[in-house]
PDB file of N, CA and C in Angstrom:
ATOM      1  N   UNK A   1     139.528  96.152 111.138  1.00  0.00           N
ATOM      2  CA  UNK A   1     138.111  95.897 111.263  1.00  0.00           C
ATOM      3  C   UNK A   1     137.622  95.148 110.020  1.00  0.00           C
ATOM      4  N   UNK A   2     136.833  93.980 110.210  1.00  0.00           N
ATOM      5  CA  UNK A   2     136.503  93.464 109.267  1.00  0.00           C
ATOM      6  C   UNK A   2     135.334  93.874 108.387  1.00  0.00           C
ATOM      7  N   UNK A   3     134.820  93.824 107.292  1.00  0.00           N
ATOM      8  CA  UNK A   3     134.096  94.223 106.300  1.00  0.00           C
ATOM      9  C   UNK A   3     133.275  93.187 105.513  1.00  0.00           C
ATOM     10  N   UNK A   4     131.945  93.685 105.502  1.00  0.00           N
ATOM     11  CA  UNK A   4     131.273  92.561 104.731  1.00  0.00           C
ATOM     12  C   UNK A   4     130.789  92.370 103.720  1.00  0.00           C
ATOM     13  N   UNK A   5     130.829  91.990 102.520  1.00  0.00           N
ATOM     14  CA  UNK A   5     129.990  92.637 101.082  1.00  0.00           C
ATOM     15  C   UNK A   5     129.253  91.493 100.790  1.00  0.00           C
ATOM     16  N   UNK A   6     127.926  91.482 100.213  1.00  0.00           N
ATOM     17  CA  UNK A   6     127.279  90.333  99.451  1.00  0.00           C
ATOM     18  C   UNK A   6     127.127  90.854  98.021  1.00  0.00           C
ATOM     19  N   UNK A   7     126.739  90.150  96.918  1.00  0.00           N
ATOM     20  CA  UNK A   7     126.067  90.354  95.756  1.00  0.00           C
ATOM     21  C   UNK A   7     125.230  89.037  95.005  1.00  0.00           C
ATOM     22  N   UNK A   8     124.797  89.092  94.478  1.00  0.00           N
ATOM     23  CA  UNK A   8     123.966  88.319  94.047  1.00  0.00           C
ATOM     24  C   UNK A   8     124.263  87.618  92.362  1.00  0.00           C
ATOM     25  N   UNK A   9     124.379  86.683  91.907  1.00  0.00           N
ATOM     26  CA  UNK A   9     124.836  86.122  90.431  1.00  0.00           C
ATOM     27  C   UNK A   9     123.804  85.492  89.750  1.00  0.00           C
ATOM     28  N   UNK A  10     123.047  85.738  88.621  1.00  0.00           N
ATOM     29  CA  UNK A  10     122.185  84.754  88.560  1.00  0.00           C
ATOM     30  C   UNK A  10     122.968  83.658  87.654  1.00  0.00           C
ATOM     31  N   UNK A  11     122.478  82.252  87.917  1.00  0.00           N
ATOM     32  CA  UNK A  11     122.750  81.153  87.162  1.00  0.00           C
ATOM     33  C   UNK A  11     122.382  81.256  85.702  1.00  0.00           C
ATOM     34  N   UNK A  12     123.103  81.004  84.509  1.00  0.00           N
ATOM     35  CA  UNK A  12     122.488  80.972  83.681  1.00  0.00           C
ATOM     36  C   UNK A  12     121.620  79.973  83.611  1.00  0.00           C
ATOM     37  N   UNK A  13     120.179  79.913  82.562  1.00  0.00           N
ATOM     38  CA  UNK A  13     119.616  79.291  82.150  1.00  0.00           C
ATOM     39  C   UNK A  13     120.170  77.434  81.639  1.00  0.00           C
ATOM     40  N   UNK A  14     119.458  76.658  82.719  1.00  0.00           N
ATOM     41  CA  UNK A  14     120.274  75.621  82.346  1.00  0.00           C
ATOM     42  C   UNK A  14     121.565  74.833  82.737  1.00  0.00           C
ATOM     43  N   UNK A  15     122.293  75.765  83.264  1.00  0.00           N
ATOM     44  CA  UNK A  15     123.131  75.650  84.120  1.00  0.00           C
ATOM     45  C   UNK A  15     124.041  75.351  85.413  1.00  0.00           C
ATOM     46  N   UNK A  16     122.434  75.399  86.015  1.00  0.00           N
ATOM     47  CA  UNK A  16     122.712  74.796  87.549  1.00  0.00           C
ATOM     48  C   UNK A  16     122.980  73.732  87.976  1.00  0.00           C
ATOM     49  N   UNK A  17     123.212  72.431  87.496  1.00  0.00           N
ATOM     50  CA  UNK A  17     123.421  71.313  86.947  1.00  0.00           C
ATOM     51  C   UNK A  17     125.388  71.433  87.190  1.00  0.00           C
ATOM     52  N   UNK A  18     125.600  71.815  86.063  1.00  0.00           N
ATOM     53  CA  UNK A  18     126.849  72.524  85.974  1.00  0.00           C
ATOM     54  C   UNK A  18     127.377  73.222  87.554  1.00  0.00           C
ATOM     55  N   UNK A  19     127.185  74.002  87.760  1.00  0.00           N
ATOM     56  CA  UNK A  19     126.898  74.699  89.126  1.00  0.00           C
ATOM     57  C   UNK A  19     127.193  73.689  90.232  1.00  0.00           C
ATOM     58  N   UNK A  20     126.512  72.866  90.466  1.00  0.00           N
ATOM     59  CA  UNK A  20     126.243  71.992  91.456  1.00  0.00           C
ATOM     60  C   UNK A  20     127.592  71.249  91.245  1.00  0.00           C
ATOM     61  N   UNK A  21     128.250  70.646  90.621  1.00  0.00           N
ATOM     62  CA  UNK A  21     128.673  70.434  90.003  1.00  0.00           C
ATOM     63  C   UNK A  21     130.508  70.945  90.432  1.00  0.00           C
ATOM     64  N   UNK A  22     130.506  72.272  89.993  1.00  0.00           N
ATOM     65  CA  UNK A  22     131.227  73.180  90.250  1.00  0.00           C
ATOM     66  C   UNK A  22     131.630  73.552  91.814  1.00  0.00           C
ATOM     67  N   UNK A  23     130.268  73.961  92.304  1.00  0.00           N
ATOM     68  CA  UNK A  23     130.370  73.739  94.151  1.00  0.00           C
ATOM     69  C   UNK A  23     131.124  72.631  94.256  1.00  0.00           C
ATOM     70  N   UNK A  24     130.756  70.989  94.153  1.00  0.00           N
ATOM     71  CA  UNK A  24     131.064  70.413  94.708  1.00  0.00           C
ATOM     72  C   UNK A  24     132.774  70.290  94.226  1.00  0.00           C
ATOM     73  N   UNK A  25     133.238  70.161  93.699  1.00  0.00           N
ATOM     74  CA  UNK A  25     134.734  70.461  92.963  1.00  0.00           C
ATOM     75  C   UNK A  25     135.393  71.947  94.126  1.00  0.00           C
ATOM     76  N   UNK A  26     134.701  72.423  94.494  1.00  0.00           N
ATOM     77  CA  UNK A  26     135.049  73.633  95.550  1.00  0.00           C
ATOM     78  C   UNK A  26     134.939  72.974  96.465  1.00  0.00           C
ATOM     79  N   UNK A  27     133.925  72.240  96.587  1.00  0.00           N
ATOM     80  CA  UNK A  27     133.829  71.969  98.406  1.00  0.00           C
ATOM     81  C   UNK A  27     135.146  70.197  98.844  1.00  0.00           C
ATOM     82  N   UNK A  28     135.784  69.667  97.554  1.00  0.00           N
ATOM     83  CA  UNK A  28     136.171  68.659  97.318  1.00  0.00           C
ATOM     84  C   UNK A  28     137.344  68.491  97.290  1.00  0.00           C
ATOM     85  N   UNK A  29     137.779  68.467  95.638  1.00  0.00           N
ATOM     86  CA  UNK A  29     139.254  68.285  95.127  1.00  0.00           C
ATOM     87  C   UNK A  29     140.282  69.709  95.030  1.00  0.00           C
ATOM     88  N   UNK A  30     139.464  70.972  95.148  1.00  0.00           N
ATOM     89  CA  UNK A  30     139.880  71.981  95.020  1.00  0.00           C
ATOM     90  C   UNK A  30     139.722  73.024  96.432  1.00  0.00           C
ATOM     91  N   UNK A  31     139.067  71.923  97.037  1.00  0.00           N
ATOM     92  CA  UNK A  31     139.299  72.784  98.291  1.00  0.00           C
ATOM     93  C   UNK A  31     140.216  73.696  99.295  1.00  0.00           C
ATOM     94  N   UNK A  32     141.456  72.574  98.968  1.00  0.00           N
ATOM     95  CA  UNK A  32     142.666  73.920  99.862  1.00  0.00           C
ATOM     96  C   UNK A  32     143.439  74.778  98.843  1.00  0.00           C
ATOM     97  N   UNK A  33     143.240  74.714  97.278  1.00  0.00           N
ATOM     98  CA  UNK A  33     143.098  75.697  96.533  1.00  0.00           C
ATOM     99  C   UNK A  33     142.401  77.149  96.758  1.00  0.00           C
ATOM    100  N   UNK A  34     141.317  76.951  96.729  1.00  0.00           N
ATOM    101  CA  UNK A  34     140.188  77.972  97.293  1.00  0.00           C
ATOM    102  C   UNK A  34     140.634  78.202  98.385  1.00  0.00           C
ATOM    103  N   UNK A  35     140.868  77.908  99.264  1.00  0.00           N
ATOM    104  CA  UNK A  35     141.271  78.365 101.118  1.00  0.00           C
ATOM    105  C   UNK A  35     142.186  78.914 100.524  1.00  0.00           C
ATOM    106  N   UNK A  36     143.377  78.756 100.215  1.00  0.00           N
ATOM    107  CA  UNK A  36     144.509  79.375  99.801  1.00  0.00           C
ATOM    108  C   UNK A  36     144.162  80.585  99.250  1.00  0.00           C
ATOM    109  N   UNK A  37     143.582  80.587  97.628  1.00  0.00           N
ATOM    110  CA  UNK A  37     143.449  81.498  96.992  1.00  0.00           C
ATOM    111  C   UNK A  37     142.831  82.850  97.636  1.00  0.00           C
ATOM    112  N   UNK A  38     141.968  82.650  98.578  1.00  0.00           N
ATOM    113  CA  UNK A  38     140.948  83.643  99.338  1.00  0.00           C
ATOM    114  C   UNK A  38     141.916  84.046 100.600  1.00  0.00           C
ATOM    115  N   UNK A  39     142.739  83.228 101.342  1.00  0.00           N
ATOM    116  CA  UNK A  39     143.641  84.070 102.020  1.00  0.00           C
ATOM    117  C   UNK A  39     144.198  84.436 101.785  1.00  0.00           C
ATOM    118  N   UNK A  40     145.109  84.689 100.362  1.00  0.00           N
ATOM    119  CA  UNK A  40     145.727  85.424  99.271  1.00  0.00           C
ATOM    120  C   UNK A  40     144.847  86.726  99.368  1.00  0.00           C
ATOM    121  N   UNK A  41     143.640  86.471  99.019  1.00  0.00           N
ATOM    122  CA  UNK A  41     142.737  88.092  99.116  1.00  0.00           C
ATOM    123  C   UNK A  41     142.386  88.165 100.053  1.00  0.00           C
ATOM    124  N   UNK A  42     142.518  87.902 100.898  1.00  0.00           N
ATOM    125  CA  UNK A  42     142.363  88.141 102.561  1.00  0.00           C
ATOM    126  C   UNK A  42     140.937  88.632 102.917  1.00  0.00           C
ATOM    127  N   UNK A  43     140.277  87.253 102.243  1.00  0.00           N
ATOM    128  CA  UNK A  43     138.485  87.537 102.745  1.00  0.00           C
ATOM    129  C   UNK A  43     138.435  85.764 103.160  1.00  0.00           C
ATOM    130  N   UNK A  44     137.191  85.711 103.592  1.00  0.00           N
ATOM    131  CA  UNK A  44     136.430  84.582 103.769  1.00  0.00           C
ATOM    132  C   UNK A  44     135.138  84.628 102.271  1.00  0.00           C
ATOM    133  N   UNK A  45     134.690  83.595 101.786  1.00  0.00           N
ATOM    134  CA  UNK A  45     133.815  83.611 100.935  1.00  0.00           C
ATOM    135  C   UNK A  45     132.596  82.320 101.685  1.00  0.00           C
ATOM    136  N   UNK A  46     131.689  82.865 101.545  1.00  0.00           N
ATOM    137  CA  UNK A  46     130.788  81.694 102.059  1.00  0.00           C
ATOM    138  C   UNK A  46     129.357  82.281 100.569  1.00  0.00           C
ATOM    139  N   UNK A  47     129.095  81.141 100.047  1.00  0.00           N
ATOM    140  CA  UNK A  47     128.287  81.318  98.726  1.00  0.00           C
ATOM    141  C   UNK A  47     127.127  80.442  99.260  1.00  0.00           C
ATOM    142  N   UNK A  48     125.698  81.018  98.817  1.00  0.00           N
ATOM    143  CA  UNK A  48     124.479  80.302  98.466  1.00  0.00           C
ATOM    144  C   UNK A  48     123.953  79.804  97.430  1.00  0.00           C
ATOM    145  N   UNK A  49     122.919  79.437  97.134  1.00  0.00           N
ATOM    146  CA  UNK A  49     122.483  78.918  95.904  1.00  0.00           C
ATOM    147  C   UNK A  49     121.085  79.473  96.551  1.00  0.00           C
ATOM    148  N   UNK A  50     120.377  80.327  95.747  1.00  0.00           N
ATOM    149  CA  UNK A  50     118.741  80.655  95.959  1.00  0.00           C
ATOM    150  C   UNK A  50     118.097  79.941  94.701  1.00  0.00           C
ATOM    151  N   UNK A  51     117.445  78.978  94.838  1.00  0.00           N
ATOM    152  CA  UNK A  51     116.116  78.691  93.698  1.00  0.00           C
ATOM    153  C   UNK A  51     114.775  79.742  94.074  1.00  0.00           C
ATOM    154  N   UNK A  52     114.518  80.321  92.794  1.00  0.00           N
ATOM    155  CA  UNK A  52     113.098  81.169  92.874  1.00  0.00           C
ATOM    156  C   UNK A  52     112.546  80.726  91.748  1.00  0.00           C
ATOM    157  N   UNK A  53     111.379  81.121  91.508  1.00  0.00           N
ATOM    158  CA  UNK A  53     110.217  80.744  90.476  1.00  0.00           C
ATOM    159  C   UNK A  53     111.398  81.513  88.962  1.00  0.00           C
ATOM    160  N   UNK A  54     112.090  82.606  89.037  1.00  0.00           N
ATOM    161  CA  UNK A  54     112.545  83.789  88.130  1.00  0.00           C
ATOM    162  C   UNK A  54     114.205  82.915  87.633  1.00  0.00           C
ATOM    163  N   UNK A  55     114.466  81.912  88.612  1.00  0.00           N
ATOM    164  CA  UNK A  55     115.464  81.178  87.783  1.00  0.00           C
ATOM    165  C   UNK A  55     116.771  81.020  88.972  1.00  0.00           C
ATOM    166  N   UNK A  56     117.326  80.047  89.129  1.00  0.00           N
ATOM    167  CA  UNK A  56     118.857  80.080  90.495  1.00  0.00           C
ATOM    168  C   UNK A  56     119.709  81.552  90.031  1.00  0.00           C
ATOM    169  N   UNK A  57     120.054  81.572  91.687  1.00  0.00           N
ATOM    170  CA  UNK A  57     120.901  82.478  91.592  1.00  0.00           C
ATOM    171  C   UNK A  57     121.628  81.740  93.226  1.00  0.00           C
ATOM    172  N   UNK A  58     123.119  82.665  92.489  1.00  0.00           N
ATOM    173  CA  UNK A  58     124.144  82.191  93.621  1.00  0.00           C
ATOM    174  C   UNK A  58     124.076  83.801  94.628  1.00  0.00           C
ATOM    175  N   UNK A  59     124.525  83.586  95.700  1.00  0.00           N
ATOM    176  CA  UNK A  59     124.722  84.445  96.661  1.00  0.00           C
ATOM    177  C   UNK A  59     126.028  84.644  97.009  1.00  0.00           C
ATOM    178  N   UNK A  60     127.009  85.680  96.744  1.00  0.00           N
ATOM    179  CA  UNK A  60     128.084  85.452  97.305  1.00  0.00           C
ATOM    180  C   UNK A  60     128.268  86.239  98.765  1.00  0.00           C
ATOM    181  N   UNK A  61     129.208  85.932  99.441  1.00  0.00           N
ATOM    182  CA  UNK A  61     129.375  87.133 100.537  1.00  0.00           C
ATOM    183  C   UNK A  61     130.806  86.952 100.531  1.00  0.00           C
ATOM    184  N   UNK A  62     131.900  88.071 100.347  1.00  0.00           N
ATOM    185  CA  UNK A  62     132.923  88.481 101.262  1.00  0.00           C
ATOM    186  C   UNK A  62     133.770  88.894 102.276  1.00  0.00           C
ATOM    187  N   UNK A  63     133.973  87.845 103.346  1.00  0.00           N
ATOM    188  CA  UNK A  63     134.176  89.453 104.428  1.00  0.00           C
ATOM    189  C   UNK A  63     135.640  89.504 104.735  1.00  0.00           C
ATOM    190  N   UNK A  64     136.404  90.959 105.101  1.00  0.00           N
ATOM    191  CA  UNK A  64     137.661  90.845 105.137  1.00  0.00           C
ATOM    192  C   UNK A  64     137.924  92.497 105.411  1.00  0.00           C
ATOM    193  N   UNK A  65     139.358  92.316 105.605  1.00  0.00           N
ATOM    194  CA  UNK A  65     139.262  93.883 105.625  1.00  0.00           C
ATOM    195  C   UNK A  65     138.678  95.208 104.328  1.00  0.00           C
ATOM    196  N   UNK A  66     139.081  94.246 103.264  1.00  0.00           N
ATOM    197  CA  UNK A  66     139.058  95.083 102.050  1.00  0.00           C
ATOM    198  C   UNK A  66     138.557  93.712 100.880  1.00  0.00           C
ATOM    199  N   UNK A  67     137.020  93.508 101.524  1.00  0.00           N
ATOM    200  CA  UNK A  67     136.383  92.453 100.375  1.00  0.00           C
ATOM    201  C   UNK A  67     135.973  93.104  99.238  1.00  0.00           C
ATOM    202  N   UNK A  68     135.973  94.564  99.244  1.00  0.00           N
ATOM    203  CA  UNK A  68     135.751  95.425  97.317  1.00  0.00           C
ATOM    204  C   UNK A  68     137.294  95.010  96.780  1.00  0.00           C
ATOM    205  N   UNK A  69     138.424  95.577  97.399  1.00  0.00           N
ATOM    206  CA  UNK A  69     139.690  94.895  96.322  1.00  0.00           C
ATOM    207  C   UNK A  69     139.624  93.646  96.213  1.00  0.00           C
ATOM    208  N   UNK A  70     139.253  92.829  97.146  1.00  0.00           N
ATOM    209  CA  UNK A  70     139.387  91.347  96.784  1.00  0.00           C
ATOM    210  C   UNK A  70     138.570  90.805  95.490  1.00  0.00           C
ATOM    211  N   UNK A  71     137.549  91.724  95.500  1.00  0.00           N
ATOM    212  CA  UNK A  71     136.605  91.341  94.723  1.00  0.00           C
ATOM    213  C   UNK A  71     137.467  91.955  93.164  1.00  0.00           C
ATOM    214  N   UNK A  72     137.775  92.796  93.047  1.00  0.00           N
ATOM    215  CA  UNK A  72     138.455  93.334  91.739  1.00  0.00           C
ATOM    216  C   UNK A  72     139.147  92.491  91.522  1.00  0.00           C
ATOM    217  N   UNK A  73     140.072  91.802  92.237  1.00  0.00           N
ATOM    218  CA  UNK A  73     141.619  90.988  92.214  1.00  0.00           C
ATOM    219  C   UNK A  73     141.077  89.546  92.261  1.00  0.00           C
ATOM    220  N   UNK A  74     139.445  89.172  92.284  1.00  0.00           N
ATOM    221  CA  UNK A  74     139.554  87.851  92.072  1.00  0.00           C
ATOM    222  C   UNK A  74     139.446  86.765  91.034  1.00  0.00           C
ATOM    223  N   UNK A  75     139.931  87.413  90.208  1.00  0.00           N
ATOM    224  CA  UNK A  75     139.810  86.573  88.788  1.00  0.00           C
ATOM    225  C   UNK A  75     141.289  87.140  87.880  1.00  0.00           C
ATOM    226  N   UNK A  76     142.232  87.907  88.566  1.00  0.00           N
ATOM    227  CA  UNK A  76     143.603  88.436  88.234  1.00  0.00           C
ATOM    228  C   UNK A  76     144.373  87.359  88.226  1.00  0.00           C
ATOM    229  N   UNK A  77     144.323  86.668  88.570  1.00  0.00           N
ATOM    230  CA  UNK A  77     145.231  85.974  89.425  1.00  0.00           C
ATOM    231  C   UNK A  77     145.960  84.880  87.718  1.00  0.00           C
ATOM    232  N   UNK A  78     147.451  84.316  87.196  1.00  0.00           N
ATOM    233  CA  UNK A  78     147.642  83.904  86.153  1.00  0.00           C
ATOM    234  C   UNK A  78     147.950  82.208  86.799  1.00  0.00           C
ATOM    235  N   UNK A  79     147.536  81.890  87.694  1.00  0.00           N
ATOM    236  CA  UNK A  79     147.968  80.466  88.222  1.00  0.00           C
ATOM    237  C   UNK A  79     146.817  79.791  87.911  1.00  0.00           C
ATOM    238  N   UNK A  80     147.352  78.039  88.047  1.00  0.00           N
ATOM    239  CA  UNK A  80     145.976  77.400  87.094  1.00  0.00           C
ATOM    240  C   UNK A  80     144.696  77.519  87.876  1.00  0.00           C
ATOM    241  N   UNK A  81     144.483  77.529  89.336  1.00  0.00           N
ATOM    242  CA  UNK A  81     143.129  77.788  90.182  1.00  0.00           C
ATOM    243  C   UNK A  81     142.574  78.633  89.344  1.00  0.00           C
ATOM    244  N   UNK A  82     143.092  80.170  89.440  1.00  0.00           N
ATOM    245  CA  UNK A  82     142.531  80.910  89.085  1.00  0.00           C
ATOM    246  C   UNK A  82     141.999  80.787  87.576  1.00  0.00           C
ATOM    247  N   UNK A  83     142.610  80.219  86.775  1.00  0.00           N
ATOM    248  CA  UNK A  83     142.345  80.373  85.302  1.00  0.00           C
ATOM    249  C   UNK A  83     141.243  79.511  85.257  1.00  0.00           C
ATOM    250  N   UNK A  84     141.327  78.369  85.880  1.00  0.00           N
ATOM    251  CA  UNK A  84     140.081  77.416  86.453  1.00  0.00           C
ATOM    252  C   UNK A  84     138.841  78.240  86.584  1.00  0.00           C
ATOM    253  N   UNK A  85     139.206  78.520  87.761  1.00  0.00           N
ATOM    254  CA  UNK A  85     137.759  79.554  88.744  1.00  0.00           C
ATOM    255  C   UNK A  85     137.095  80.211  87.747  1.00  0.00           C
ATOM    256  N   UNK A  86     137.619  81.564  86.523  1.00  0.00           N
ATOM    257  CA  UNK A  86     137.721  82.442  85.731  1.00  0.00           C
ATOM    258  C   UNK A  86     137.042  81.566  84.689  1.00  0.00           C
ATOM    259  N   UNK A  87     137.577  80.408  84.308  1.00  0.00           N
ATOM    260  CA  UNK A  87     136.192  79.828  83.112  1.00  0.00           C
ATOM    261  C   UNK A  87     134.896  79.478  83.232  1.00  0.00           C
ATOM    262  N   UNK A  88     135.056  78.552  85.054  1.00  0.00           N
ATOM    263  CA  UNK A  88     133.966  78.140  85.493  1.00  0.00           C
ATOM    264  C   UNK A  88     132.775  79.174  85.708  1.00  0.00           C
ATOM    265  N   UNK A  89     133.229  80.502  85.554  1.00  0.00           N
ATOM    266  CA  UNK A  89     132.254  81.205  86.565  1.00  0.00           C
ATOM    267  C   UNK A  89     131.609  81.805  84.715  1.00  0.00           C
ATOM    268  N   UNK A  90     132.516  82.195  83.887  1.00  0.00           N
ATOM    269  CA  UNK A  90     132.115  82.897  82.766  1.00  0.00           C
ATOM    270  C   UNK A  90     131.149  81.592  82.161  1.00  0.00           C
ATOM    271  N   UNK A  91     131.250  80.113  82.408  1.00  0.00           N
ATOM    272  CA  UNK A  91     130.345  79.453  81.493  1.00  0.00           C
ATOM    273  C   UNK A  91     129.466  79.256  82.248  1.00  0.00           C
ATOM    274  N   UNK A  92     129.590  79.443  83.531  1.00  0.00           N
ATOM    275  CA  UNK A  92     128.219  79.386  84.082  1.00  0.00           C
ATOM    276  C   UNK A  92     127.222  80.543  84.733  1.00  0.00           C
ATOM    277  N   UNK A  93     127.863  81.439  84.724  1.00  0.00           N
ATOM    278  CA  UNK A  93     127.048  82.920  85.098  1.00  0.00           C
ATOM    279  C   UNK A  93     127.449  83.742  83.838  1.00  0.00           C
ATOM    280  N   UNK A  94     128.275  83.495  82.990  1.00  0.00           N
ATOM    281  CA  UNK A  94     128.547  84.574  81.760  1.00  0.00           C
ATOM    282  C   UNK A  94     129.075  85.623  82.378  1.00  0.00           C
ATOM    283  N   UNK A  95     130.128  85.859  83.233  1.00  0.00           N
ATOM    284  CA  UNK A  95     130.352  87.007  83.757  1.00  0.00           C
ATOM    285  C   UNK A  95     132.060  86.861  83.653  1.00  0.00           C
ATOM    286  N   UNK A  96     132.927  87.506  82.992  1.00  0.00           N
ATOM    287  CA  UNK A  96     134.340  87.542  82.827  1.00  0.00           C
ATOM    288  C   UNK A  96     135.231  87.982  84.076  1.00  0.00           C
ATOM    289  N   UNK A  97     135.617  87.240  85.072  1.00  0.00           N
ATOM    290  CA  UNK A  97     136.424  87.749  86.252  1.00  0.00           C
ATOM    291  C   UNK A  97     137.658  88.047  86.156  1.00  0.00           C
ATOM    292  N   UNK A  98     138.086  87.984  84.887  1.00  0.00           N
ATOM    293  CA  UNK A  98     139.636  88.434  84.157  1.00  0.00           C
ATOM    294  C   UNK A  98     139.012  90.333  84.202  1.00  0.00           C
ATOM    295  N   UNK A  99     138.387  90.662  83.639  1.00  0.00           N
ATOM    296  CA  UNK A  99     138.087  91.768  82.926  1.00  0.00           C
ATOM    297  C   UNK A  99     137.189  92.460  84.365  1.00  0.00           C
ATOM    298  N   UNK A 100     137.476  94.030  84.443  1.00  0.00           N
ATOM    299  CA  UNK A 100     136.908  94.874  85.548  1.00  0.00           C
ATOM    300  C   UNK A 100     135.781  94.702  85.500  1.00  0.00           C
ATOM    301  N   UNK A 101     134.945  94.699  87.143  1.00  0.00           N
ATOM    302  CA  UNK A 101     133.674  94.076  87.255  1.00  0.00           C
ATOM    303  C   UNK A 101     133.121  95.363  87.614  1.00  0.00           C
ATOM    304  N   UNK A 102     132.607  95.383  86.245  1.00  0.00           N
ATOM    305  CA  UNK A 102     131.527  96.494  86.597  1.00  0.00           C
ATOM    306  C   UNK A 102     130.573  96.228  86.784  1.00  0.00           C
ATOM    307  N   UNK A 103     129.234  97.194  87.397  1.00  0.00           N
ATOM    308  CA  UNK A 103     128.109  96.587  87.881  1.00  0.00           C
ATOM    309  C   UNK A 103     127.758  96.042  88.717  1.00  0.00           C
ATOM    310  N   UNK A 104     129.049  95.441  89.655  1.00  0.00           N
ATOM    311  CA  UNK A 104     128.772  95.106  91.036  1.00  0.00           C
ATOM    312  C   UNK A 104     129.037  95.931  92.054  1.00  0.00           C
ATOM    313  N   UNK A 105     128.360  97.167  92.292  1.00  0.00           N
ATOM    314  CA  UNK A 105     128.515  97.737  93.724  1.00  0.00           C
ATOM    315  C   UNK A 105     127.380  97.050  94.326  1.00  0.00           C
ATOM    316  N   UNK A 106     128.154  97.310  95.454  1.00  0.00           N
ATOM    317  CA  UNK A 106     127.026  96.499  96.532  1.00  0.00           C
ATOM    318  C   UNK A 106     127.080  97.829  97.621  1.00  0.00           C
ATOM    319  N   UNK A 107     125.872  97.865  98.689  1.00  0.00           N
ATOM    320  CA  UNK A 107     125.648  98.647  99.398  1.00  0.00           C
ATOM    321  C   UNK A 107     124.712  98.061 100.344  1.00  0.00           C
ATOM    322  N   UNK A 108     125.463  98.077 102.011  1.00  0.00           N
ATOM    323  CA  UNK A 108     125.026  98.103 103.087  1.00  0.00           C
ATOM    324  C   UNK A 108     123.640  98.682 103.795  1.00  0.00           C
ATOM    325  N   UNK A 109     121.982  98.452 103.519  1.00  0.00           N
ATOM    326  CA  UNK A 109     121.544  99.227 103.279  1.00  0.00           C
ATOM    327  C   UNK A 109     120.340  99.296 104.657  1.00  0.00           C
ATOM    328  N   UNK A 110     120.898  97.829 105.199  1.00  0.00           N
ATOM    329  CA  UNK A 110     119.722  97.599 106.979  1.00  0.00           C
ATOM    330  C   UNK A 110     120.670  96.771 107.290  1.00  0.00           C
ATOM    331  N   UNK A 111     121.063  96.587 108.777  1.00  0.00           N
ATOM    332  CA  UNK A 111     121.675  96.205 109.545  1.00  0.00           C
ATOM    333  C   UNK A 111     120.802  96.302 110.963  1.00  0.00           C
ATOM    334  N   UNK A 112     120.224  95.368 111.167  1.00  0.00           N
ATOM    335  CA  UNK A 112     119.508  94.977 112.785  1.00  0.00           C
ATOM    336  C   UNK A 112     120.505  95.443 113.622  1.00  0.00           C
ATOM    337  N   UNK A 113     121.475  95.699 113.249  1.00  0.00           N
ATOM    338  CA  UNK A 113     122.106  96.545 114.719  1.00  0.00           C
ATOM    339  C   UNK A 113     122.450  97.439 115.059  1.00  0.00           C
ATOM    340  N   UNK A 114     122.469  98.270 113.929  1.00  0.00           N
ATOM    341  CA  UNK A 114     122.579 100.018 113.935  1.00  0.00           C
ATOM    342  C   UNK A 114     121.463 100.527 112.828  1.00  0.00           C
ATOM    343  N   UNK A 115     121.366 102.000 112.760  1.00  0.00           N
ATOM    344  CA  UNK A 115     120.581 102.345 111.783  1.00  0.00           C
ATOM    345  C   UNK A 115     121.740 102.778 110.531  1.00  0.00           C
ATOM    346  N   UNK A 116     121.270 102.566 109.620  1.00  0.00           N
ATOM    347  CA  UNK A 116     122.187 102.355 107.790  1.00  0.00           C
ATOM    348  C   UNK A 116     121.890 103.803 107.757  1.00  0.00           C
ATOM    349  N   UNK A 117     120.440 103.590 107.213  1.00  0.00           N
ATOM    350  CA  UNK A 117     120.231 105.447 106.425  1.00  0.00           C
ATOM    351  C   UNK A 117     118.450 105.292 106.638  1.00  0.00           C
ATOM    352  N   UNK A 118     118.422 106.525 107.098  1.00  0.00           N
ATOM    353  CA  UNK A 118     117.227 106.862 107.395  1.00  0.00           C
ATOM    354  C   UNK A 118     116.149 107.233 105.949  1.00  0.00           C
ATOM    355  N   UNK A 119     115.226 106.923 105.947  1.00  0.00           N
ATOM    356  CA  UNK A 119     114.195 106.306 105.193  1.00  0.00           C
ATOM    357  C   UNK A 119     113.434 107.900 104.793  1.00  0.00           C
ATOM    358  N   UNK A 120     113.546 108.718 103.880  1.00  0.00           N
ATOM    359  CA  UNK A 120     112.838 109.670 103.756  1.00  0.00           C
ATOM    360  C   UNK A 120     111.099 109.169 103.690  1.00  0.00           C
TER     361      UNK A 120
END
């Protein structure tokens, strides 16, 4: 059964530029890298970009059987993609995907098609 996780990244300050940048190098020259690398973790990744008044932020989503390990295991990886991916993301969100990601639980919390958890 497949599984779905999102979380949210904000862009650093300045950065989105960079970012854009970065997407397109994903969506481009590094593209069957990324396909590869993610069926290695056996998710799909589909990412947003939100502009708000409070500053960009990226959107990620995972889905797969087990998109929380994928998510631990995605910046493990010692091949050059990964060491790639792992700088791009620390100079542009400041967030180390070598090192355990703490702080990202995510939680399922409305779903239009069943009820999640009832609302005291």
């Amino acid at each position: 059964m497949k599984k779905l996780i999102a979380f949210a990244v904000p862009v650093l300050p300045g950065k989105t530029e960079e970012w854009e940048k970065f997407a397109a190098t994903l969506n481009g020259e590094k593209h069957e890298e990324l396909k590869a690398h993610r069926e290695q973790l056996e998710v799909r990744e589909r990412t947003f970009l939100q502009s708000t008044p409070n500053g960009d932020t990226v959107i990620v989503t995972l889905e797969g059987t087990d998109p929380e390990a994928a998510l631990e295991k995605l910046g493990t990886g010692k091949d050059a993609f990964t060491k790639w991916f792992v700088k791009e993301v620390k100079e542009i969100h400041g967030i180390d995907l070598s090192a355990p990601m703490e702080g990202f639980e995510t939680e399922l919390v409305i779903d239009s098609e069943k009820l999640i958890h009832e609302l005291a």
